[in-house]
C-alpha atoms as a PDB file:
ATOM      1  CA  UNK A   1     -82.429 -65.899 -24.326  1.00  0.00           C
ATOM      2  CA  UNK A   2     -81.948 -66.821 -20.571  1.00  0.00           C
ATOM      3  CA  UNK A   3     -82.317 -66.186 -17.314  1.00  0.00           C
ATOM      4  CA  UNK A   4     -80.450 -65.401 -14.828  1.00  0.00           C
ATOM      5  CA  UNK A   5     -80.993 -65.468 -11.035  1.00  0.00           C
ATOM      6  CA  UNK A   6     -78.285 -63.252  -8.817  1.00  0.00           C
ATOM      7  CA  UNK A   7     -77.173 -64.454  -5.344  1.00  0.00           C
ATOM      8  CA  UNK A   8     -77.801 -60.930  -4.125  1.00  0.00           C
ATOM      9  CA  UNK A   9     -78.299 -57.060  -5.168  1.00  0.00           C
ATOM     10  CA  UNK A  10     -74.401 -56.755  -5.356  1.00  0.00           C
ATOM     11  CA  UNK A  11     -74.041 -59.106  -8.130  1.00  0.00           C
ATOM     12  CA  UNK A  12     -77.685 -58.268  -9.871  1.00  0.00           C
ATOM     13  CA  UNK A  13     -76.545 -54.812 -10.074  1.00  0.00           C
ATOM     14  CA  UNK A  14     -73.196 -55.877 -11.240  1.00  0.00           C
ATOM     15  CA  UNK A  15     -74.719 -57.495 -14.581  1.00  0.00           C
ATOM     16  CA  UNK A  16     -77.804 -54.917 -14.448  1.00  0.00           C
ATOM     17  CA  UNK A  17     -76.740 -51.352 -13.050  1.00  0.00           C
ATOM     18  CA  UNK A  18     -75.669 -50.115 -16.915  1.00  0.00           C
ATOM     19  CA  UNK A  19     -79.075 -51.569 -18.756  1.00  0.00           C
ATOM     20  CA  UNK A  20     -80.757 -50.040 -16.065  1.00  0.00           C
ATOM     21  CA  UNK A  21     -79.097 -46.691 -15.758  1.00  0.00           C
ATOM     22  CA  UNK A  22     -80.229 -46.475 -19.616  1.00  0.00           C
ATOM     23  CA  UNK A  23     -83.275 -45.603 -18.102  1.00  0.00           C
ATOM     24  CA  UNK A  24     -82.557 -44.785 -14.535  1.00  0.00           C
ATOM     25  CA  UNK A  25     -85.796 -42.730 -13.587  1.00  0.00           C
ATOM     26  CA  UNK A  26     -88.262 -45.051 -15.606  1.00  0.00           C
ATOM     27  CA  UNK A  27     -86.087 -47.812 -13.292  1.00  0.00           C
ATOM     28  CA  UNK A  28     -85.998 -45.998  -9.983  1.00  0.00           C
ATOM     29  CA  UNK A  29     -88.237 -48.929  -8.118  1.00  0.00           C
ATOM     30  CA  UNK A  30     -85.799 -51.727  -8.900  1.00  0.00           C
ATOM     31  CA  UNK A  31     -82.803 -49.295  -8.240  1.00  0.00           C
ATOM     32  CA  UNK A  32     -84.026 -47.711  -5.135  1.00  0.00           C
ATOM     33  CA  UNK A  33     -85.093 -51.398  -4.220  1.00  0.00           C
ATOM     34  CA  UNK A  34     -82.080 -53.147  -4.516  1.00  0.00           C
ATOM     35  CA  UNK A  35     -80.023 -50.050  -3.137  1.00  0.00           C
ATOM     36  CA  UNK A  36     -82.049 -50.893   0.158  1.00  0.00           C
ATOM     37  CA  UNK A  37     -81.135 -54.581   0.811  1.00  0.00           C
ATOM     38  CA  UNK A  38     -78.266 -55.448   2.674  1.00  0.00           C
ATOM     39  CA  UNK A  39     -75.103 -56.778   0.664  1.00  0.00           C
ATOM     40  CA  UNK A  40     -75.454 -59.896   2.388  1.00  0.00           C
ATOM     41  CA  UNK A  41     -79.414 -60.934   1.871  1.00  0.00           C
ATOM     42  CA  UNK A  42     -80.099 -65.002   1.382  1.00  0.00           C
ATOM     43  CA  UNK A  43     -80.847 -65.916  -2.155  1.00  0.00           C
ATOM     44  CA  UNK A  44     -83.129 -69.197  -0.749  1.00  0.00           C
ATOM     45  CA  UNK A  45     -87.317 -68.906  -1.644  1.00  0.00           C
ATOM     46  CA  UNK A  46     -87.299 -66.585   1.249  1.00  0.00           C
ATOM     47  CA  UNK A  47     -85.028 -63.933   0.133  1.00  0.00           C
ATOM     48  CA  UNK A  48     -85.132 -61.445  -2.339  1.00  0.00           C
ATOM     49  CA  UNK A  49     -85.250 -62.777  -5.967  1.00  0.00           C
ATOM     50  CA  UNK A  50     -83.151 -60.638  -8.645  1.00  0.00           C
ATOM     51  CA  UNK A  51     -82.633 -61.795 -12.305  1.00  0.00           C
ATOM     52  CA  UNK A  52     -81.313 -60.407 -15.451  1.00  0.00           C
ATOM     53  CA  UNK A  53     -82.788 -61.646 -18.668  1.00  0.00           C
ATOM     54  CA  UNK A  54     -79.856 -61.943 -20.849  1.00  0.00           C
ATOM     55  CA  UNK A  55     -79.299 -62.565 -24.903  1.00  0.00           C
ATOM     56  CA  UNK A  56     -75.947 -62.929 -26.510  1.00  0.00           C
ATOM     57  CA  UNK A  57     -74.158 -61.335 -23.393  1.00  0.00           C
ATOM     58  CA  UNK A  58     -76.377 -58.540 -23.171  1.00  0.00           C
ATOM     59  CA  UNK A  59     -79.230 -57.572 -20.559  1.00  0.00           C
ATOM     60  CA  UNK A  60     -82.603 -57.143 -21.724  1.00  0.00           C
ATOM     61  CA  UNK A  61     -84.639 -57.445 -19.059  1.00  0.00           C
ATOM     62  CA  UNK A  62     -84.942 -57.465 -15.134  1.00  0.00           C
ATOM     63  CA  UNK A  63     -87.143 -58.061 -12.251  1.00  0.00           C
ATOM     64  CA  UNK A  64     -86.882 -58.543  -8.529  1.00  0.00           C
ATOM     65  CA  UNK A  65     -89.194 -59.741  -6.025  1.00  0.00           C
ATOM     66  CA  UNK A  66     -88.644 -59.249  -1.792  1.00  0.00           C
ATOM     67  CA  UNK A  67     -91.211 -61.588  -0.632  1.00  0.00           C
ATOM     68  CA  UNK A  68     -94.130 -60.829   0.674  1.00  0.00           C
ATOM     69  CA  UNK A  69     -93.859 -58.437  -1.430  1.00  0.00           C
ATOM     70  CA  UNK A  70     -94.867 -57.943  -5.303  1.00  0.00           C
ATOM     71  CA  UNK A  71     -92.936 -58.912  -8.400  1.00  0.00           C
ATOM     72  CA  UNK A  72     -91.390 -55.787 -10.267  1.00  0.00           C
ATOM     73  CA  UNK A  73     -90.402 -56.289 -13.860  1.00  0.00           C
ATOM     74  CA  UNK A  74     -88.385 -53.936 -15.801  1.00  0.00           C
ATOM     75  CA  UNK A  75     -89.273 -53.186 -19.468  1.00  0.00           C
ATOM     76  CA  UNK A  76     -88.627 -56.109 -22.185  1.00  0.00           C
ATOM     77  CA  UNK A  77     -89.899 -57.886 -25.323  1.00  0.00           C
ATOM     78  CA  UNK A  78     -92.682 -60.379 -25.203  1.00  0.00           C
ATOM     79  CA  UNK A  79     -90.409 -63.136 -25.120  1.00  0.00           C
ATOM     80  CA  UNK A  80     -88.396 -61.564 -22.360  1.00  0.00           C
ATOM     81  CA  UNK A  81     -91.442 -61.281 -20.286  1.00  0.00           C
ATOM     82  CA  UNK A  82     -92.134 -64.630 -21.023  1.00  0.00           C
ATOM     83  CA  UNK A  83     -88.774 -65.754 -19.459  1.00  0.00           C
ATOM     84  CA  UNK A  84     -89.494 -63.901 -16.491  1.00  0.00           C
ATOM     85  CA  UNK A  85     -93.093 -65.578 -16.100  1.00  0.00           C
ATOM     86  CA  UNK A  86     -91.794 -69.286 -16.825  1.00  0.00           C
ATOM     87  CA  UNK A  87     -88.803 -68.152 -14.112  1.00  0.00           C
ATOM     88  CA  UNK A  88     -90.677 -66.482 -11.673  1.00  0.00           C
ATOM     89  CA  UNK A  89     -93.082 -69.440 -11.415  1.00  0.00           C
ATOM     90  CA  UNK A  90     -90.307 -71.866 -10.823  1.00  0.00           C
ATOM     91  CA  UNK A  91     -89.036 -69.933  -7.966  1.00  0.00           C
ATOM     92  CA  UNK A  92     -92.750 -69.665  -6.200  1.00  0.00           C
ATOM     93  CA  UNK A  93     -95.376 -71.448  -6.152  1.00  0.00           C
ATOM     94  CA  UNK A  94     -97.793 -68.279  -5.997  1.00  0.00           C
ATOM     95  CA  UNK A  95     -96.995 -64.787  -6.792  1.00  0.00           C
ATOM     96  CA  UNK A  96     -99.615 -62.450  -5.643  1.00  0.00           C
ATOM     97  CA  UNK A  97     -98.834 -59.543  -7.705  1.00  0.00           C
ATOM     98  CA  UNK A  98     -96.837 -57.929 -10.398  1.00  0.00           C
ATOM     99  CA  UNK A  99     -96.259 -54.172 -10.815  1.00  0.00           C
ATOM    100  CA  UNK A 100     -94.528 -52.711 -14.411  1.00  0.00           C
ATOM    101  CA  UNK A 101     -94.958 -50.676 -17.518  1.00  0.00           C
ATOM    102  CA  UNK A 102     -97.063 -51.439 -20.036  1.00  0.00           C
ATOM    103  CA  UNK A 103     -97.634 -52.926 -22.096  1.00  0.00           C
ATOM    104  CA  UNK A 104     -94.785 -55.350 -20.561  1.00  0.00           C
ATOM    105  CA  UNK A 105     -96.861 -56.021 -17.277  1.00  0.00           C
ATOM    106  CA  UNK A 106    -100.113 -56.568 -19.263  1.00  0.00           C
ATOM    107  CA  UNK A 107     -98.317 -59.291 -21.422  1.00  0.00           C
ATOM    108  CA  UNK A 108     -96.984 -61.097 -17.827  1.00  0.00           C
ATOM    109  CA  UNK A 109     -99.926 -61.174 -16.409  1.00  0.00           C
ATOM    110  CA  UNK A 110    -101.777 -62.734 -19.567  1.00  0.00           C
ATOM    111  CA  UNK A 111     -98.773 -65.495 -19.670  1.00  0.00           C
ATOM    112  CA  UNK A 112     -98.800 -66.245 -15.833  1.00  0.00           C
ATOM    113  CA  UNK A 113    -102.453 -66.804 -16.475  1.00  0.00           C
ATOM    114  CA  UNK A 114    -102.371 -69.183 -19.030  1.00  0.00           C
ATOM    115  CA  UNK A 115     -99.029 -71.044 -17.818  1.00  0.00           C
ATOM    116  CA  UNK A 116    -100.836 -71.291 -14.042  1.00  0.00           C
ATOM    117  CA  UNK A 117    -104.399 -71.607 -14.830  1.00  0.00           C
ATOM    118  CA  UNK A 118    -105.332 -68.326 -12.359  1.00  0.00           C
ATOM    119  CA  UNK A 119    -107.239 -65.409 -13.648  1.00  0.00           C
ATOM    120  CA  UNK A 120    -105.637 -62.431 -13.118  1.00  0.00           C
ATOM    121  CA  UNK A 121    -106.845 -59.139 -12.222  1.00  0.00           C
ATOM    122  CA  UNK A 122    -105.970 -55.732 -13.206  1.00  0.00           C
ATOM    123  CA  UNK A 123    -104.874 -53.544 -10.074  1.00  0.00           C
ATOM    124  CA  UNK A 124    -104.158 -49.819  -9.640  1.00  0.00           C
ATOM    125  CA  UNK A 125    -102.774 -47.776 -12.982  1.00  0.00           C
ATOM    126  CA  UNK A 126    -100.058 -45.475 -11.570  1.00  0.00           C
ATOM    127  CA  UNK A 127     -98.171 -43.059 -13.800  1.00  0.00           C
ATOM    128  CA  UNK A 128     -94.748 -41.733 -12.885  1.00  0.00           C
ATOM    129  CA  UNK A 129     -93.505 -38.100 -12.964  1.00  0.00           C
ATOM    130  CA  UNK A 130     -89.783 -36.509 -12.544  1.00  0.00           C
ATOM    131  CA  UNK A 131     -89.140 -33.318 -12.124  1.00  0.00           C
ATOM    132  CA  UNK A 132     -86.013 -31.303 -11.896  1.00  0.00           C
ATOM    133  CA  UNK A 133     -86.733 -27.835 -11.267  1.00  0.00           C
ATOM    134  CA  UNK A 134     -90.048 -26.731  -8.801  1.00  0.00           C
ATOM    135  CA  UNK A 135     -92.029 -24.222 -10.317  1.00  0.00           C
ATOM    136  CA  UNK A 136     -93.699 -22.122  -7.231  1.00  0.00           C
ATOM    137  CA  UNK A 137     -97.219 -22.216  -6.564  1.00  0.00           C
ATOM    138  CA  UNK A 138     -98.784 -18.546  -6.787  1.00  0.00           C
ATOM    139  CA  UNK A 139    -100.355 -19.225  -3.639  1.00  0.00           C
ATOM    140  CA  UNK A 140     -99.187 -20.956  -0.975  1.00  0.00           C
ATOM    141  CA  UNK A 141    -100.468 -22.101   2.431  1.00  0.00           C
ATOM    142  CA  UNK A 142     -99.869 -20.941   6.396  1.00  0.00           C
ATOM    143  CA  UNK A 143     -97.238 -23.398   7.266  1.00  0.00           C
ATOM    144  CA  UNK A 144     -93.623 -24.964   6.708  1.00  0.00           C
ATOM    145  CA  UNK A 145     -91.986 -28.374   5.866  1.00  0.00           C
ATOM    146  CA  UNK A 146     -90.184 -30.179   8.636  1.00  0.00           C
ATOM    147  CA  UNK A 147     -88.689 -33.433   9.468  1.00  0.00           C
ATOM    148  CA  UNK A 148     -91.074 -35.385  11.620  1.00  0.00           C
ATOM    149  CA  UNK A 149     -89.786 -36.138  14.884  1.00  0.00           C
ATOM    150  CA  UNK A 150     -90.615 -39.088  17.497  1.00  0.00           C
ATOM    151  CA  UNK A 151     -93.368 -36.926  19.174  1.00  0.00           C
ATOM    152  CA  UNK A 152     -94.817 -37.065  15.876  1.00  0.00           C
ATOM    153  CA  UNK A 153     -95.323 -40.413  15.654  1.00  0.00           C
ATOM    154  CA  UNK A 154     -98.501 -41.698  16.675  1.00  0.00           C
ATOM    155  CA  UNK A 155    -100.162 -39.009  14.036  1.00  0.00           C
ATOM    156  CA  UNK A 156     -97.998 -40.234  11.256  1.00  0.00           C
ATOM    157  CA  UNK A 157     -98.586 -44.055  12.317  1.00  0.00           C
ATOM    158  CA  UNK A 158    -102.539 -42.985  11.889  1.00  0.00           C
ATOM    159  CA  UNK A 159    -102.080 -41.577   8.719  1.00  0.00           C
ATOM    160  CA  UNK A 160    -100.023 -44.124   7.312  1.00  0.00           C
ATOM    161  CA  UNK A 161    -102.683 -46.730   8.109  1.00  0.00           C
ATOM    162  CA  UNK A 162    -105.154 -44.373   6.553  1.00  0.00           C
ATOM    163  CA  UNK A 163    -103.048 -44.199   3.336  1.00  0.00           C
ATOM    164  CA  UNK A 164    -102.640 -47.642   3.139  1.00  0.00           C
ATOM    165  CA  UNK A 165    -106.646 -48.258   3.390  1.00  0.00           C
ATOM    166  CA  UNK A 166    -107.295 -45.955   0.745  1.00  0.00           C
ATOM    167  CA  UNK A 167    -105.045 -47.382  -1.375  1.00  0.00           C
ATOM    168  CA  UNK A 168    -107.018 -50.582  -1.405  1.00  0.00           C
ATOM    169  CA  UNK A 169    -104.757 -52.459   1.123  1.00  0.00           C
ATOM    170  CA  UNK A 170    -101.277 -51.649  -1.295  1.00  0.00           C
ATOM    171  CA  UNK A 171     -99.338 -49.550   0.983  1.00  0.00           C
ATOM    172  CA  UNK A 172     -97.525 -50.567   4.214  1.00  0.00           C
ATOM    173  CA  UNK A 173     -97.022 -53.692   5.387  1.00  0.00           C
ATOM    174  CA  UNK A 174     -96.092 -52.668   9.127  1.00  0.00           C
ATOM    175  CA  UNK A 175     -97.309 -48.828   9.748  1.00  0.00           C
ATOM    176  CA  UNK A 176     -95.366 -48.407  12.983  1.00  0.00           C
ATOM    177  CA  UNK A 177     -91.805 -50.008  12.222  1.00  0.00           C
ATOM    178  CA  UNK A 178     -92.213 -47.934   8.993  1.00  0.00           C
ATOM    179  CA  UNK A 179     -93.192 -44.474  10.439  1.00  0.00           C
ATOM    180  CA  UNK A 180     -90.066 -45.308  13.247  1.00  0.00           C
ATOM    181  CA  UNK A 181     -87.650 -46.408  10.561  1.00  0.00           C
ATOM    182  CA  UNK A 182     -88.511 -43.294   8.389  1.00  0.00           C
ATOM    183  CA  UNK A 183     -87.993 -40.844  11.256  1.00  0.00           C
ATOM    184  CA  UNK A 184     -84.716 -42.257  12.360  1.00  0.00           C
ATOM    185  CA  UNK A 185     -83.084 -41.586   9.316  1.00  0.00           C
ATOM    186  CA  UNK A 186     -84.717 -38.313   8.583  1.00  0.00           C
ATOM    187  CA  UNK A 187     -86.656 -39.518   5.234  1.00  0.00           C
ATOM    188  CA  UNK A 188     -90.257 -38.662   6.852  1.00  0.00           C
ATOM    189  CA  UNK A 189     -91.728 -34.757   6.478  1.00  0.00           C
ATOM    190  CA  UNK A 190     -94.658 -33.473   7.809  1.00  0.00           C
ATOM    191  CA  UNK A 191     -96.188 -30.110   7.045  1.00  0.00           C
ATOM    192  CA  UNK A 192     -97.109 -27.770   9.950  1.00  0.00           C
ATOM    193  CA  UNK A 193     -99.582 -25.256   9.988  1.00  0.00           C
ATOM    194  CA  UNK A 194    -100.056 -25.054  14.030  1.00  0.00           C
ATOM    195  CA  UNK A 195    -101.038 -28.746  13.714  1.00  0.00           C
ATOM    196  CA  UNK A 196     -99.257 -31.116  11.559  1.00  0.00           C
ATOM    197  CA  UNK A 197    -101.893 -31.077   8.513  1.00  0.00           C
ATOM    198  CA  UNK A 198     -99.557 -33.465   5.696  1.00  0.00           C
ATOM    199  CA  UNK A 199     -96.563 -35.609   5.369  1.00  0.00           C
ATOM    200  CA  UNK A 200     -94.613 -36.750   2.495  1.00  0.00           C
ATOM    201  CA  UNK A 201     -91.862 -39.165   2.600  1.00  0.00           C
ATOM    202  CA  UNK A 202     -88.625 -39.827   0.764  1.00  0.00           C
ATOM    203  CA  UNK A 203     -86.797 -42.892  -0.514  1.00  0.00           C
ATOM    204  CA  UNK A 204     -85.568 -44.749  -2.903  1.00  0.00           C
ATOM    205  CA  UNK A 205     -82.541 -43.527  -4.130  1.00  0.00           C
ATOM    206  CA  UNK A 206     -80.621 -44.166  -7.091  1.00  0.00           C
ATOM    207  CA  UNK A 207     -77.619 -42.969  -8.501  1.00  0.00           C
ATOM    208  CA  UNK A 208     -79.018 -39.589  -9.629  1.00  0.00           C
ATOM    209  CA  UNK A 209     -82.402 -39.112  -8.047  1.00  0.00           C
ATOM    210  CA  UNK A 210     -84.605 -40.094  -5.180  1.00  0.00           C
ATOM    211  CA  UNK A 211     -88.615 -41.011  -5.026  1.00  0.00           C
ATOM    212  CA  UNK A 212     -91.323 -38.705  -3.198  1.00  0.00           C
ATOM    213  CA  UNK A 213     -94.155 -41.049  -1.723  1.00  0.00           C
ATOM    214  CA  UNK A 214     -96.546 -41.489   1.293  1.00  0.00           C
ATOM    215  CA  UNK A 215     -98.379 -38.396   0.775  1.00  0.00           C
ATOM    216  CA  UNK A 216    -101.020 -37.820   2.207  1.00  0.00           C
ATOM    217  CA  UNK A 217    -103.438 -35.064   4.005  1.00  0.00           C
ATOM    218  CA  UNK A 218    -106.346 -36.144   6.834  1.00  0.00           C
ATOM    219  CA  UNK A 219    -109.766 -35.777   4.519  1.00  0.00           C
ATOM    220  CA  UNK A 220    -110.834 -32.917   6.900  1.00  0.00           C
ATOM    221  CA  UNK A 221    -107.606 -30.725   5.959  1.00  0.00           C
ATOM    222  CA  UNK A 222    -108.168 -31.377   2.340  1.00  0.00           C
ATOM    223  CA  UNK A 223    -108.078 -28.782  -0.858  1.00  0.00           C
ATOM    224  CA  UNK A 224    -106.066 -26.094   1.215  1.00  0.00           C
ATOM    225  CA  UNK A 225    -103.091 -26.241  -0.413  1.00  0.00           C
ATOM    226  CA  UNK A 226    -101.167 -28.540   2.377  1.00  0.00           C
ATOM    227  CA  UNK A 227    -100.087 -31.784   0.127  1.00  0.00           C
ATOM    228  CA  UNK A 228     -98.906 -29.096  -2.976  1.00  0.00           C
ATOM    229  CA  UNK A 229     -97.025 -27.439  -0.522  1.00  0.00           C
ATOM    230  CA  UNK A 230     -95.634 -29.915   1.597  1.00  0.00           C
ATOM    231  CA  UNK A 231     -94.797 -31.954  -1.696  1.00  0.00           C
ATOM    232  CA  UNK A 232     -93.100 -28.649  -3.470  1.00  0.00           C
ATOM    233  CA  UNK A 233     -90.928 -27.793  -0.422  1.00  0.00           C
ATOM    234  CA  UNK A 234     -89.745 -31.424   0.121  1.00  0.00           C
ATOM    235  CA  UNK A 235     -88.837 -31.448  -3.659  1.00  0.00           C
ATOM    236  CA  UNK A 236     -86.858 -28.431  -3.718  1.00  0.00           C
ATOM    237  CA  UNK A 237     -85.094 -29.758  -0.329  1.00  0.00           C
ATOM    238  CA  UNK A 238     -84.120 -32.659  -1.898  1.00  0.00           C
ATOM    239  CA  UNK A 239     -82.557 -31.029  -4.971  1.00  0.00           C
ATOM    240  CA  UNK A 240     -80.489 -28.428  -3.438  1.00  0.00           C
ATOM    241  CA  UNK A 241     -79.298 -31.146  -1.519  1.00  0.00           C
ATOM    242  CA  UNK A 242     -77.518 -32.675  -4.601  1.00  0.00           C
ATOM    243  CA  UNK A 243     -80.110 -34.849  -6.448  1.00  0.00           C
ATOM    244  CA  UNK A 244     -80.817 -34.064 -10.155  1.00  0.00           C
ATOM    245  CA  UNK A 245     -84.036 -35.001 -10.054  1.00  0.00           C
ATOM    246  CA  UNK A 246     -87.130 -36.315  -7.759  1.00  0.00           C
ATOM    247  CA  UNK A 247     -89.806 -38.995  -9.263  1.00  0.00           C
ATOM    248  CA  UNK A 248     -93.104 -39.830  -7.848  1.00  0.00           C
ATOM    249  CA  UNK A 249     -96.088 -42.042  -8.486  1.00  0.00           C
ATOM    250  CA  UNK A 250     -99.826 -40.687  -9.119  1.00  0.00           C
ATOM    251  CA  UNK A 251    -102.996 -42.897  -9.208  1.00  0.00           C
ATOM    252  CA  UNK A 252    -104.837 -42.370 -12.699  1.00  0.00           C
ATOM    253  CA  UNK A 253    -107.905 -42.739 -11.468  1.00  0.00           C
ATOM    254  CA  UNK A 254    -107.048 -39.625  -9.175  1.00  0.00           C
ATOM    255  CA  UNK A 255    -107.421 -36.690 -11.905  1.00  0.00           C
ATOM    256  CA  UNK A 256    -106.444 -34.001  -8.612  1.00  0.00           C
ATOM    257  CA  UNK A 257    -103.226 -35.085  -8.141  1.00  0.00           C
ATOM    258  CA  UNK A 258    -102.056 -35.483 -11.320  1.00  0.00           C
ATOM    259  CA  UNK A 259    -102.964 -32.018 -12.057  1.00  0.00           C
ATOM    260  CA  UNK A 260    -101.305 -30.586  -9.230  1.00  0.00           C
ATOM    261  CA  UNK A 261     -97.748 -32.375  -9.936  1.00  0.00           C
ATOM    262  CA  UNK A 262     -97.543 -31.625 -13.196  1.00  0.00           C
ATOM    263  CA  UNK A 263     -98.874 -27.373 -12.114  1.00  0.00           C
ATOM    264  CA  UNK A 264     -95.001 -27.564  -9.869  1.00  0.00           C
ATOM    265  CA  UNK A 265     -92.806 -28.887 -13.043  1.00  0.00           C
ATOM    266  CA  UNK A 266     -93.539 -32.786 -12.763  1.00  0.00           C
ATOM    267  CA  UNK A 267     -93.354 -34.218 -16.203  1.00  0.00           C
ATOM    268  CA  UNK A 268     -94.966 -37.695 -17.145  1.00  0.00           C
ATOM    269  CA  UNK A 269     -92.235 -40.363 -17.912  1.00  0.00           C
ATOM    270  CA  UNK A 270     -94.620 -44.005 -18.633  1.00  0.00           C
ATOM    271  CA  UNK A 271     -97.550 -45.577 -17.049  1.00  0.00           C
ATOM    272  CA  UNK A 272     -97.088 -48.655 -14.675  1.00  0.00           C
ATOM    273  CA  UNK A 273     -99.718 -51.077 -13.781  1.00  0.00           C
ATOM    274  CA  UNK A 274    -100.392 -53.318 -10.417  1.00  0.00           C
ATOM    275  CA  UNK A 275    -102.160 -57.397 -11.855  1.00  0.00           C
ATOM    276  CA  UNK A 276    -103.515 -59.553  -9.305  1.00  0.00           C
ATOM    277  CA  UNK A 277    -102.515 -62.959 -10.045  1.00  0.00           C
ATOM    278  CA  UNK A 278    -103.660 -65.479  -7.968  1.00  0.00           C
ATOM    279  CA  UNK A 279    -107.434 -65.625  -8.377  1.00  0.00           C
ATOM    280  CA  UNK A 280    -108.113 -68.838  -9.499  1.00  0.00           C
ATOM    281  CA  UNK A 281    -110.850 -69.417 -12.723  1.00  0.00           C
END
């Protein structure tokens, strides 16, 4: 078993696209990752890392890294994982986090500790959904989905600050070049009821399917129905505009929103985990 570092996505996707379309929405991070870097990215410490673990010609195991950003590992047996660790901690000298299914990420974290000497922390528990057909609300609320524009902008930058603080810090690195980015190429909804009361985001795309995230509703325009809505509308959008299915993360510590996923047709596919690793003992 070995690993294998790729001098950018095209050539990481050349070895890893069919292992990974085995699986394509359980995958959809590293896909919709790599489908986002440019062709031409530097493969030095400061670039993206992308590696295939490999045994007898066959992929069994991935993971990519865009610094700063965290690690992402792909499903794999323990002594995949433990490739990955040994690899990944050649390449940097510190690695402040790791995100992937468990129990894959568990065992990483518990071999980065030991190899490293750091004690590592468990993060957020996420669990991803798909869905491929919307099933309607009942009720619905005042109001209709629609692309954000530049006047909305300075809301959205707000809110995407906000999001990122309640998710403990793990959200957007750089609010405005985000919110600008999102609204020039038309990936950034917002629902409006008079007032722009939600927004919902979408990105990520792979082959089949594309990834709903950033949503989020002010705490003041809360339990009215706006984030189901907004989230149901943008789903449907995206399907009838060719995709065969739409994924999306959940907290697990957020009971609400899980519930109100699954009530419009999102099914649960596995549970991913966020580890801390660089506290030291």
């Amino acid at each position: 078993m070995k690993v294998h570092r790729h001098a950018g996505p095209l050539k990481f996707l050349e070895r890893a696209r069919p292992w990974l379309l085995d699986a394509e929405v359980e995958n959809n991070l590293i896909l919709g990752i790599c489908g986002a870097l440019s062709p031409g990215v530097s493969a030095d410490t400061q670039g993206p890392y992308l590696a295939t673990v490999e045994e007898n010609g066959q992929v069994v195991a991935c993971a990519l890294r865009t610094p700063p950003h965290k690690a992402v590992i792909s499903r794999g047996d323990p002594a995949a994982i433990e490739c990955l660790v040994e690899d990944l901690a050649d390449r940097y000298r510190t690695l402040p986090m790791v995100f992937g299914p468990e129990p894959e990420v568990r065992q990483f974290a518990d071999h980065w500790s030991r190899l490293l000497g750091t004690s590592t922390r468990r993060g957020t528990a996420h669990r991803l959904f798909s869905l491929r057909r919307v099933e309607r609300p009942e009720r619905r609320p005042g109001g209709r989905l629609r692309q954000a524009t530049e006047s909305d902008l300075p809301l959205l930058i707000t809110w995407i600050v906000a999001f990122t603080d309640e998710a403990g810090g793990q959200g957007v690195l750089d609010p405005a070049r985000f919110a600008r980015d999102r609204v020039g190429d038309g990936s950034l909804f917002v629902w409006e009821n008079g007032p722009v009361v939600s927004m919902a985001a979408c990105m990520g795309r792979t082959p089949t399917g594309i990834r709903i995230t950033l949503v989020y509703t002010p705490p003041e325009r809360r339990r009215r129905g706006y984030a189901s809505a907004c989230v149901a509308d943008l789903t449907q959008r995206l399907l009838d505009e060719g995709h065969a299915y739409c994924c999306l993360f959940t907290d697990l510590a957020n009971p609400t929103s899980n519930n109100i996923y699954q009530a419009m047709g999102y099914e649960p596919v596995l549970d991913m985990t966020d580890y801390f690793l660089t506290d030291r003992v």
